[in-house]
N, C-alpha and C. Protein backbone atom coordinates (compact mmCIF):
# COMPACT_ATOMS: atom_id res chain seq x y z
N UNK A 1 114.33 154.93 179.23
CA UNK A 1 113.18 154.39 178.54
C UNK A 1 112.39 155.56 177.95
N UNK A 2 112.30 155.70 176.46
CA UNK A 2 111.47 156.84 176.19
C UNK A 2 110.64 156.35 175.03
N UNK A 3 109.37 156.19 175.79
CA UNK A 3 108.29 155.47 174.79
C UNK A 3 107.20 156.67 174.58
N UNK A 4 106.94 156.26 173.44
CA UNK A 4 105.67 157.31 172.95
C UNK A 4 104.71 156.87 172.92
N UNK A 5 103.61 157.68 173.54
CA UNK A 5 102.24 157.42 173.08
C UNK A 5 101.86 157.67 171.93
N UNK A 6 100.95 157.10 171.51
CA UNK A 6 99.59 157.59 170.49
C UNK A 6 98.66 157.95 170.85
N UNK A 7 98.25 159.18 170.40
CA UNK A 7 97.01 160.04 171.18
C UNK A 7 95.89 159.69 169.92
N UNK A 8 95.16 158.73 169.32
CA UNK A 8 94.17 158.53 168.81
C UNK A 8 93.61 159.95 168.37
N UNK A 9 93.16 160.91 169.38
CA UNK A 9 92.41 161.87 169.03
C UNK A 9 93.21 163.35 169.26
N UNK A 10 94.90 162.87 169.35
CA UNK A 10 95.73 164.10 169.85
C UNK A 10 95.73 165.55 168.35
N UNK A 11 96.44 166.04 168.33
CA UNK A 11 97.18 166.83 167.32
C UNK A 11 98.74 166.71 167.15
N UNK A 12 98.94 165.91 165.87
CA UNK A 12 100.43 165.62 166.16
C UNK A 12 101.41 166.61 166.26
N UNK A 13 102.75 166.25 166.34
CA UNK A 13 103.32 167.05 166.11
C UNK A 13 104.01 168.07 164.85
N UNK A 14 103.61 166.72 163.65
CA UNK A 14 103.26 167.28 162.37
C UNK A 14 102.84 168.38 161.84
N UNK A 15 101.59 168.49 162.43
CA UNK A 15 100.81 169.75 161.68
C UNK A 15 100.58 171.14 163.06
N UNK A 16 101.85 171.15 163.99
CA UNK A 16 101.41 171.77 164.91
C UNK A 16 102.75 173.00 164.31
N UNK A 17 102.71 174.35 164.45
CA UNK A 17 104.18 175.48 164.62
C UNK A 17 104.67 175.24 166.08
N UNK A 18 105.88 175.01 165.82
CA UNK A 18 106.49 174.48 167.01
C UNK A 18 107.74 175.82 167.32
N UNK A 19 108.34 176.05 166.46
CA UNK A 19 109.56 176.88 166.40
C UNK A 19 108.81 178.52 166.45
N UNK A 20 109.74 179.22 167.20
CA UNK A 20 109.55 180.78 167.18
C UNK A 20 109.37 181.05 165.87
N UNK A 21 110.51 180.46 164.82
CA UNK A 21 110.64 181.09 163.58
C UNK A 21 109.18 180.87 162.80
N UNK A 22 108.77 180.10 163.04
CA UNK A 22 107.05 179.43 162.25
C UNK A 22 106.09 180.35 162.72
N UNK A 23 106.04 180.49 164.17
CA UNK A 23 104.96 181.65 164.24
C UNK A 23 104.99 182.98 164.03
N UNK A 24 106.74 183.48 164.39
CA UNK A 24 106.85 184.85 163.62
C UNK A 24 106.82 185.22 161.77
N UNK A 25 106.79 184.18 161.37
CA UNK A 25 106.56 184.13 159.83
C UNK A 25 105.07 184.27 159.39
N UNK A 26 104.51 184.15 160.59
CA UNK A 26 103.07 184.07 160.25
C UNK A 26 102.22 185.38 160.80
N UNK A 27 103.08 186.17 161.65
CA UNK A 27 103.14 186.98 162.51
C UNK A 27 103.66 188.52 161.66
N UNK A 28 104.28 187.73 160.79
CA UNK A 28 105.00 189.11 159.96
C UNK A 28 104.59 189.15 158.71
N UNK A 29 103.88 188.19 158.01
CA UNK A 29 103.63 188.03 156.51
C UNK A 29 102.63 189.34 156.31
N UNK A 30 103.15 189.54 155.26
CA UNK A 30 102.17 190.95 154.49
C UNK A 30 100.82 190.27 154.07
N UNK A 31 99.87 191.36 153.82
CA UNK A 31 98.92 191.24 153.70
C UNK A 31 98.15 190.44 152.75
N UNK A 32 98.93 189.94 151.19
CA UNK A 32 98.44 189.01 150.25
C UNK A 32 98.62 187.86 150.68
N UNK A 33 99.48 187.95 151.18
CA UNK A 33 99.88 186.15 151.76
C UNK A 33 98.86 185.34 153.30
N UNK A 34 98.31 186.87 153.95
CA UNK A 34 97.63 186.20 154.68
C UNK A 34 95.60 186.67 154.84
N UNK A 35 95.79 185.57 156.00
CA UNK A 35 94.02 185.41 155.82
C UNK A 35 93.56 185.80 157.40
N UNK A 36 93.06 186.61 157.92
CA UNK A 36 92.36 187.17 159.12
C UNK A 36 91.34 186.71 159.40
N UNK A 37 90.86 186.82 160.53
CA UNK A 37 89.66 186.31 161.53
C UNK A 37 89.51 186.65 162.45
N UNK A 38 88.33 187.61 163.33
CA UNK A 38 88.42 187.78 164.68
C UNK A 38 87.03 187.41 165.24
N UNK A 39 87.42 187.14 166.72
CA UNK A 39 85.97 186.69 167.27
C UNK A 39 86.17 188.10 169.02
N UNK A 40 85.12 187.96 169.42
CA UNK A 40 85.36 188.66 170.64
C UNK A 40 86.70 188.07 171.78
N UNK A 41 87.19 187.23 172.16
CA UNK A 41 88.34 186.88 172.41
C UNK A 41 89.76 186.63 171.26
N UNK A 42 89.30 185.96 170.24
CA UNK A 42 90.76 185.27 169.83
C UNK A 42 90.79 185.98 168.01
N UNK A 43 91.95 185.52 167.70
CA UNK A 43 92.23 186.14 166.55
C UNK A 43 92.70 185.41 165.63
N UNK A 44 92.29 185.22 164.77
CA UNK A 44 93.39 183.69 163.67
C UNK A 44 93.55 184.51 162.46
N UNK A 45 95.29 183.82 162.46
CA UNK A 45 95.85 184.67 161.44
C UNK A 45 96.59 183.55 160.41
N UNK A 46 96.09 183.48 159.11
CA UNK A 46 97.01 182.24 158.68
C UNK A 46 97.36 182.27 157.57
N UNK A 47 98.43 181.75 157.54
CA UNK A 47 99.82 182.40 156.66
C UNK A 47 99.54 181.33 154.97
N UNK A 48 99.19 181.92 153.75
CA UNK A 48 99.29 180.55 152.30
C UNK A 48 100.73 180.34 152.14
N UNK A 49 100.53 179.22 152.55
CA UNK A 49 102.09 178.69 152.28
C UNK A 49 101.88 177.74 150.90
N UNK A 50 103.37 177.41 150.79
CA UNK A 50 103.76 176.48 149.24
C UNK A 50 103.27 174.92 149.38
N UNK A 51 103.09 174.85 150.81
CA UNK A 51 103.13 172.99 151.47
C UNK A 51 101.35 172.89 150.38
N UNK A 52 101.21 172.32 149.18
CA UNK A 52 99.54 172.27 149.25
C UNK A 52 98.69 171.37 150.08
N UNK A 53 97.49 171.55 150.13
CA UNK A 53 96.92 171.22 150.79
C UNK A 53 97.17 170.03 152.41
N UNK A 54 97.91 171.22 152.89
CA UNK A 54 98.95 171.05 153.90
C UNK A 54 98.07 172.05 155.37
N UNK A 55 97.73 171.40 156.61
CA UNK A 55 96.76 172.65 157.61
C UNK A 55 98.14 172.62 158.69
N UNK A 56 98.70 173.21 159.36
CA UNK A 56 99.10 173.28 160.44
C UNK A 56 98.76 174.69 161.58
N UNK A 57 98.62 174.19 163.00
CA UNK A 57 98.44 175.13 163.68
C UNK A 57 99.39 175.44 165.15
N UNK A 58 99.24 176.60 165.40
CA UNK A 58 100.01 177.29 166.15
C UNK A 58 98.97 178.19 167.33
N UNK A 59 99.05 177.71 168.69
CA UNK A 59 98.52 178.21 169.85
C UNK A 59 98.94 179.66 170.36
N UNK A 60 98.47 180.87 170.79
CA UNK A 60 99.50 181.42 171.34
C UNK A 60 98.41 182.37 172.98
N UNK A 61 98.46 181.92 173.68
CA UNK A 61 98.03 182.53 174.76
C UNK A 61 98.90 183.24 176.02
N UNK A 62 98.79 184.11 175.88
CA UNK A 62 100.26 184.94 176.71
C UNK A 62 99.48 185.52 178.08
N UNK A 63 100.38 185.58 179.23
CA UNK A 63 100.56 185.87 180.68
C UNK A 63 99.15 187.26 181.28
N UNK A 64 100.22 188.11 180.33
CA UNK A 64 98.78 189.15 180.46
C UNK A 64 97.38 188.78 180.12
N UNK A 65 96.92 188.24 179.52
CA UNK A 65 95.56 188.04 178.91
C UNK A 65 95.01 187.07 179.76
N UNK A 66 95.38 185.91 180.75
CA UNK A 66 94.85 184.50 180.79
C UNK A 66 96.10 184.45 181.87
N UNK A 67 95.95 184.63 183.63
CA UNK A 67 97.29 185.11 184.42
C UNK A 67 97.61 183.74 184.85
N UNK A 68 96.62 182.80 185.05
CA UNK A 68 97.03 181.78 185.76
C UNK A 68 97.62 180.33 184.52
N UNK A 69 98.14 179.93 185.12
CA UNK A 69 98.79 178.87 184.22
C UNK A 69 97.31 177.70 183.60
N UNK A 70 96.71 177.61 184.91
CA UNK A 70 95.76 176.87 184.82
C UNK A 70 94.43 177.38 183.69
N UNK A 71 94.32 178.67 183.10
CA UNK A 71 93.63 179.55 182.86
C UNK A 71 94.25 179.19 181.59
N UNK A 72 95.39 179.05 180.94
CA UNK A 72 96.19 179.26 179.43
C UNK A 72 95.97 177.72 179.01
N UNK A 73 96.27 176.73 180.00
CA UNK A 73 95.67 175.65 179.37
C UNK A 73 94.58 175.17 179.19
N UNK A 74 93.77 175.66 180.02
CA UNK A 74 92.27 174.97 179.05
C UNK A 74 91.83 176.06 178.39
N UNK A 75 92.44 177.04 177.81
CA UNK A 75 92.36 177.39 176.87
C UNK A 75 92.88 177.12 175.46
N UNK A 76 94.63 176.58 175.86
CA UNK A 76 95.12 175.81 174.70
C UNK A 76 94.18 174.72 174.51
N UNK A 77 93.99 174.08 175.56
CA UNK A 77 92.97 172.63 175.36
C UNK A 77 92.12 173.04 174.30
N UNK A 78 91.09 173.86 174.57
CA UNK A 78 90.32 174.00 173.66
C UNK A 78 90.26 174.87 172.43
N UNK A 79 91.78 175.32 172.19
CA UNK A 79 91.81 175.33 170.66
C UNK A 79 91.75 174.33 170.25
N UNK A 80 92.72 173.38 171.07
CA UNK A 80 93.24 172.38 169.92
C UNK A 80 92.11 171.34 169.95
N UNK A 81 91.30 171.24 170.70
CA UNK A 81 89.79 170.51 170.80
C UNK A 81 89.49 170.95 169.22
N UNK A 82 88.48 172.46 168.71
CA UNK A 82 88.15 172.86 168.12
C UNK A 82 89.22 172.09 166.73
N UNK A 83 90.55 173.25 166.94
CA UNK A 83 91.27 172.62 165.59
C UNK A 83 91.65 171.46 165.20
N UNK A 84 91.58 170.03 166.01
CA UNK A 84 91.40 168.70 165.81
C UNK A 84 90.44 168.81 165.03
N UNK A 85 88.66 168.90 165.37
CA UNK A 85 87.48 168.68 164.83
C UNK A 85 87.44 169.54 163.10
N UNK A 86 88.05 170.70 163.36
CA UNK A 86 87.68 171.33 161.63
C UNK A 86 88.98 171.12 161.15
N UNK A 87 90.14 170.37 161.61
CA UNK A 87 91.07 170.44 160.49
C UNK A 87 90.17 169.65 159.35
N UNK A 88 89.71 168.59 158.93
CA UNK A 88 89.27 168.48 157.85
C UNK A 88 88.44 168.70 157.30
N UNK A 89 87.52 169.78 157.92
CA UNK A 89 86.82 170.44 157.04
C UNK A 89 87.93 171.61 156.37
N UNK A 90 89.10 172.51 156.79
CA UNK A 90 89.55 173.40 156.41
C UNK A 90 90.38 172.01 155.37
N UNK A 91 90.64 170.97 154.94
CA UNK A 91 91.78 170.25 154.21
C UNK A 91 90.00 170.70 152.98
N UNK A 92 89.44 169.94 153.24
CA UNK A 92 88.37 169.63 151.79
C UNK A 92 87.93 171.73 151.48
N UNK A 93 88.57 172.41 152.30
CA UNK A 93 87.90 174.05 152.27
C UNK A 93 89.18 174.19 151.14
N UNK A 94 90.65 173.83 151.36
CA UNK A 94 91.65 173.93 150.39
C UNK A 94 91.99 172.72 149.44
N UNK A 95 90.64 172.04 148.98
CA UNK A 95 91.21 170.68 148.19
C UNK A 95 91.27 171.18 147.11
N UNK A 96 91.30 172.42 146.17
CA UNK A 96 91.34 172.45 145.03
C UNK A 96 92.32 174.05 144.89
N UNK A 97 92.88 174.45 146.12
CA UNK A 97 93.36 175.55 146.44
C UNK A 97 94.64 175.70 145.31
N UNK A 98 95.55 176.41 145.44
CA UNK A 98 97.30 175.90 145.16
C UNK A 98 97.94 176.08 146.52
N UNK A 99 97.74 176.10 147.59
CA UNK A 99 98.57 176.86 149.09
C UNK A 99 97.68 176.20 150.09
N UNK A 100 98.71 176.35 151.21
CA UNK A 100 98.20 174.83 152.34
C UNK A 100 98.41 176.46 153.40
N UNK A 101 97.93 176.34 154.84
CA UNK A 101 98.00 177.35 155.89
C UNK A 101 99.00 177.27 156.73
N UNK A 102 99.49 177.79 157.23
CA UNK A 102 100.28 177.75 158.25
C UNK A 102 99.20 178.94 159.65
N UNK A 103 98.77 178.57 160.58
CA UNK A 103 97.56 178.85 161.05
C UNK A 103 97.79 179.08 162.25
N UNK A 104 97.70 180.64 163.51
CA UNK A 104 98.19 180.93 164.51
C UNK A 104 96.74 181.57 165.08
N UNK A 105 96.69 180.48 166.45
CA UNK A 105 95.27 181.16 167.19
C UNK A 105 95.62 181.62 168.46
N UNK A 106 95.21 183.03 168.40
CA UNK A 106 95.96 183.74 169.84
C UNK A 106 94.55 184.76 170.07
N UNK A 107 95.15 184.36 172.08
CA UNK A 107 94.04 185.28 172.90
C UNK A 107 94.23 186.47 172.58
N UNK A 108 93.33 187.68 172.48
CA UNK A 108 93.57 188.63 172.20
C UNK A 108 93.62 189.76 173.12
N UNK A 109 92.53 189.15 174.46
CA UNK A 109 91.77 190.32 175.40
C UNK A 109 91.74 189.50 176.41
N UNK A 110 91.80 190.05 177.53
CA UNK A 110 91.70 189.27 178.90
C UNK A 110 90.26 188.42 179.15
N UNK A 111 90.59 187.24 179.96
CA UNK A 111 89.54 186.92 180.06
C UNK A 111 88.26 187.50 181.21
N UNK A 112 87.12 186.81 181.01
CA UNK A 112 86.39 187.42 182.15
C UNK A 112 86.49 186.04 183.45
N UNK A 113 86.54 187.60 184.53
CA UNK A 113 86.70 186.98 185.59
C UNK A 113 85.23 186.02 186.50
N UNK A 114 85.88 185.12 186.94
CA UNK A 114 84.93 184.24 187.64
C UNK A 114 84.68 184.45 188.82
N UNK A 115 83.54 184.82 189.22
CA UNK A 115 82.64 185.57 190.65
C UNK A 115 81.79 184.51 190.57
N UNK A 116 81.56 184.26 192.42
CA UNK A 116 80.47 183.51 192.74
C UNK A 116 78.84 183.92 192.15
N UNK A 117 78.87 185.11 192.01
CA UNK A 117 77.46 186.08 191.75
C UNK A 117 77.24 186.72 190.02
N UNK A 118 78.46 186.60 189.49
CA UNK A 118 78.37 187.13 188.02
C UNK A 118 78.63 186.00 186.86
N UNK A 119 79.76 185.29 186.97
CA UNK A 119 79.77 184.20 185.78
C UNK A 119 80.90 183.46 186.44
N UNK A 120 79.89 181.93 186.40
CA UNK A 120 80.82 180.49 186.83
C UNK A 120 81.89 180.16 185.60
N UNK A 121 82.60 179.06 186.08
CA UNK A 121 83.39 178.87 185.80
C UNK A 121 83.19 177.95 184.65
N UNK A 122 81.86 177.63 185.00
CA UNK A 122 81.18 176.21 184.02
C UNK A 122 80.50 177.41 182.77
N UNK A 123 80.02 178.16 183.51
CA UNK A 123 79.43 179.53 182.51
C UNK A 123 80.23 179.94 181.13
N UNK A 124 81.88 180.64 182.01
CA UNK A 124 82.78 181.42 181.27
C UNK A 124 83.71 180.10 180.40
N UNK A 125 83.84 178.81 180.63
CA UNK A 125 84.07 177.66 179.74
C UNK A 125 82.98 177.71 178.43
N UNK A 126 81.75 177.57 178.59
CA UNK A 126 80.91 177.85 177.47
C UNK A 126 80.90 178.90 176.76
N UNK A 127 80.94 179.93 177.31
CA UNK A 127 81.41 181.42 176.44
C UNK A 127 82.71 181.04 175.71
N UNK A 128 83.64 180.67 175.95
CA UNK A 128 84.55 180.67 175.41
C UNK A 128 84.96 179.61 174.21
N UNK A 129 83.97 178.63 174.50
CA UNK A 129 84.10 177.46 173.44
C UNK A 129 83.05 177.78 172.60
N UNK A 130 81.58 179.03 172.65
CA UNK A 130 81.19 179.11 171.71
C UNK A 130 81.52 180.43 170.90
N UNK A 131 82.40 181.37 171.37
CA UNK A 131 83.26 182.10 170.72
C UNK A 131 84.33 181.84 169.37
N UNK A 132 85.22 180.40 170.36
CA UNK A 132 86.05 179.77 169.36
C UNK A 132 84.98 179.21 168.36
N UNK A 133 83.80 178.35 168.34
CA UNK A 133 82.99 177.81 167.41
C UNK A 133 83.00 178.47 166.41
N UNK A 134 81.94 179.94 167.21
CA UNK A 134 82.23 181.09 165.96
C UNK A 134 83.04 181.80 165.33
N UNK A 135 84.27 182.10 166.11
CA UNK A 135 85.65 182.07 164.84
C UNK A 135 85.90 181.33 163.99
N UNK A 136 85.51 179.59 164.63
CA UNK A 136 86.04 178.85 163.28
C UNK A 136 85.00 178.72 162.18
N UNK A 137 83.98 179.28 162.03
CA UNK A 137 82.75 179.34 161.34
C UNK A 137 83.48 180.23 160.38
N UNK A 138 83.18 181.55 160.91
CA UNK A 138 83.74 182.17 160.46
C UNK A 138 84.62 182.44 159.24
N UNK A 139 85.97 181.83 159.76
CA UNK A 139 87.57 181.50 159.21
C UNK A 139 87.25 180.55 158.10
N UNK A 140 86.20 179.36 158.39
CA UNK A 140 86.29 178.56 157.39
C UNK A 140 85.50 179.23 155.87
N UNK A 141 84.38 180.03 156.37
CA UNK A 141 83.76 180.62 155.20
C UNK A 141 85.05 181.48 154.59
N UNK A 142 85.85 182.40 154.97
CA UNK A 142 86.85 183.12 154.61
C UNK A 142 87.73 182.40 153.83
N UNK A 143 88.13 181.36 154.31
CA UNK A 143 89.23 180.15 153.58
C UNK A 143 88.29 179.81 152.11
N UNK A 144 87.12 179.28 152.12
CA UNK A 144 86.54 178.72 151.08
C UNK A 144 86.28 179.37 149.81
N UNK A 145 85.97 181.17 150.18
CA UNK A 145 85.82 181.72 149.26
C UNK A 145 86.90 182.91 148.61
N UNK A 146 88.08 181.83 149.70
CA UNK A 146 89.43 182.65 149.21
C UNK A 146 89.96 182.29 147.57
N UNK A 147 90.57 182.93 146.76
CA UNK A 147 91.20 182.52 145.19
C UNK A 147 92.77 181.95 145.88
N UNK A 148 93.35 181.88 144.14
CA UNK A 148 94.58 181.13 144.83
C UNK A 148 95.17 181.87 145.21
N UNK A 149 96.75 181.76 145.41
CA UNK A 149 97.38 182.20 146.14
C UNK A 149 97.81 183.44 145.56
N UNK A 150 98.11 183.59 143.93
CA UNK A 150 98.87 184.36 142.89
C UNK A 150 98.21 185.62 142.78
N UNK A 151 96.46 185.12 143.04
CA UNK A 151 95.54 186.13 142.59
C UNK A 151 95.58 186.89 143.49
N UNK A 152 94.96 188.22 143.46
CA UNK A 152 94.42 189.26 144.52
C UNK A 152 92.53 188.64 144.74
N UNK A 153 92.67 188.83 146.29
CA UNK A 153 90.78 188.42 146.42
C UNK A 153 90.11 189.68 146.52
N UNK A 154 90.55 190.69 145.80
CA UNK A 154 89.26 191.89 145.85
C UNK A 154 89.36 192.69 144.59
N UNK A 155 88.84 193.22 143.78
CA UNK A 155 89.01 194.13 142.79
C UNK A 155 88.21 195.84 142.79
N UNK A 156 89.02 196.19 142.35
CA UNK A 156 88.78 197.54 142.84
C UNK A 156 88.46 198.47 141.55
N UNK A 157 86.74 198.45 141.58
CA UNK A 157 86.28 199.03 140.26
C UNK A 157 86.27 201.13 140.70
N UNK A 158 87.05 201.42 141.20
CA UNK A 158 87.12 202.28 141.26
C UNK A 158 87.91 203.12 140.65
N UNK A 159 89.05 202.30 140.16
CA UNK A 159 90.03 203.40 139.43
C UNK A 159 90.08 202.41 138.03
N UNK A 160 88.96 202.75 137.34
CA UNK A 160 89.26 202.76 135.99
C UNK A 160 89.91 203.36 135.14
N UNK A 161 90.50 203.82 134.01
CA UNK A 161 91.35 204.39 133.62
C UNK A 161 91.54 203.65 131.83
């Protein structure tokens, strides 16, 4: 018996990088093709792809950074919290774009540890969800006042000639 749910408020599997090959493409793309973001924990890196106005995302929280299993998922949780809520603000950020994202959010730095006397657990959850907030603040201003894909986004009045 293999029945599927519907997660009403999930992230499908549609718009998620599922394959090694999807996140190392996004992982390796040169510098015109992609778009940067950093916050004090996490880092978003996302790739203009051909799909238009197309968002997909890609989690990546690894062993060293976040040791306990329990520690990597509510951290995945709350990307994908966050990237549920602004995927459509980032769809109307590329409604007039030519290139859709292919979009990878990874821990960057260990987390901080939870002491009875320095920072709860309820504490270091809020740090961390208003970190991600402000990356995606961030990322989205970066996306909006990105050109298309063909163009270069900086000009360099320095070497006239």
């Amino acid at each position: 018996m293999n029945a599927t749910v519907k997660k009403p408020n999930g992230l499908p599997r549609s718009i998620r990088l599922i394959k090694s090959a999807e996140f190392g493409a996004v992982l390796s793309a040169n510098k015109e093709k992609l778009i940067r973001s950093y916050s004090d924990f996490f880092t978003v890196s996302a790739l203009k792809t051909d799909r238009v106005g197309c968002v997909r995302f890609g989690f990546t929280v690894g062993k060293q950074n976040a040791h306990l299993s329990v520690e990597r998922a509510l951290i995945k949780r709350l990307l994908r919290e966050k990237a549920r809520n602004s995927r459509l603000i980032l769809l109307n950020a590329l409604n007039d774009r030519q290139f859709g994202l292919d979009i990878n959010l990874r821990l960057k730095c260990k987390l901080p540890v939870c002491t009875s006397d320095t920072l709860s657990k309820k504490a270091r959850k809020k740090l961390i969800r208003s970190d991600i907030d402000k990356l995606f603040e961030y990322f989205i201003k970066k996306v909006s006042s990105q050109r298309c894909g063909c163009e270069r986004s900086f000009v360099n009045s320095d070497n006239s000639n």
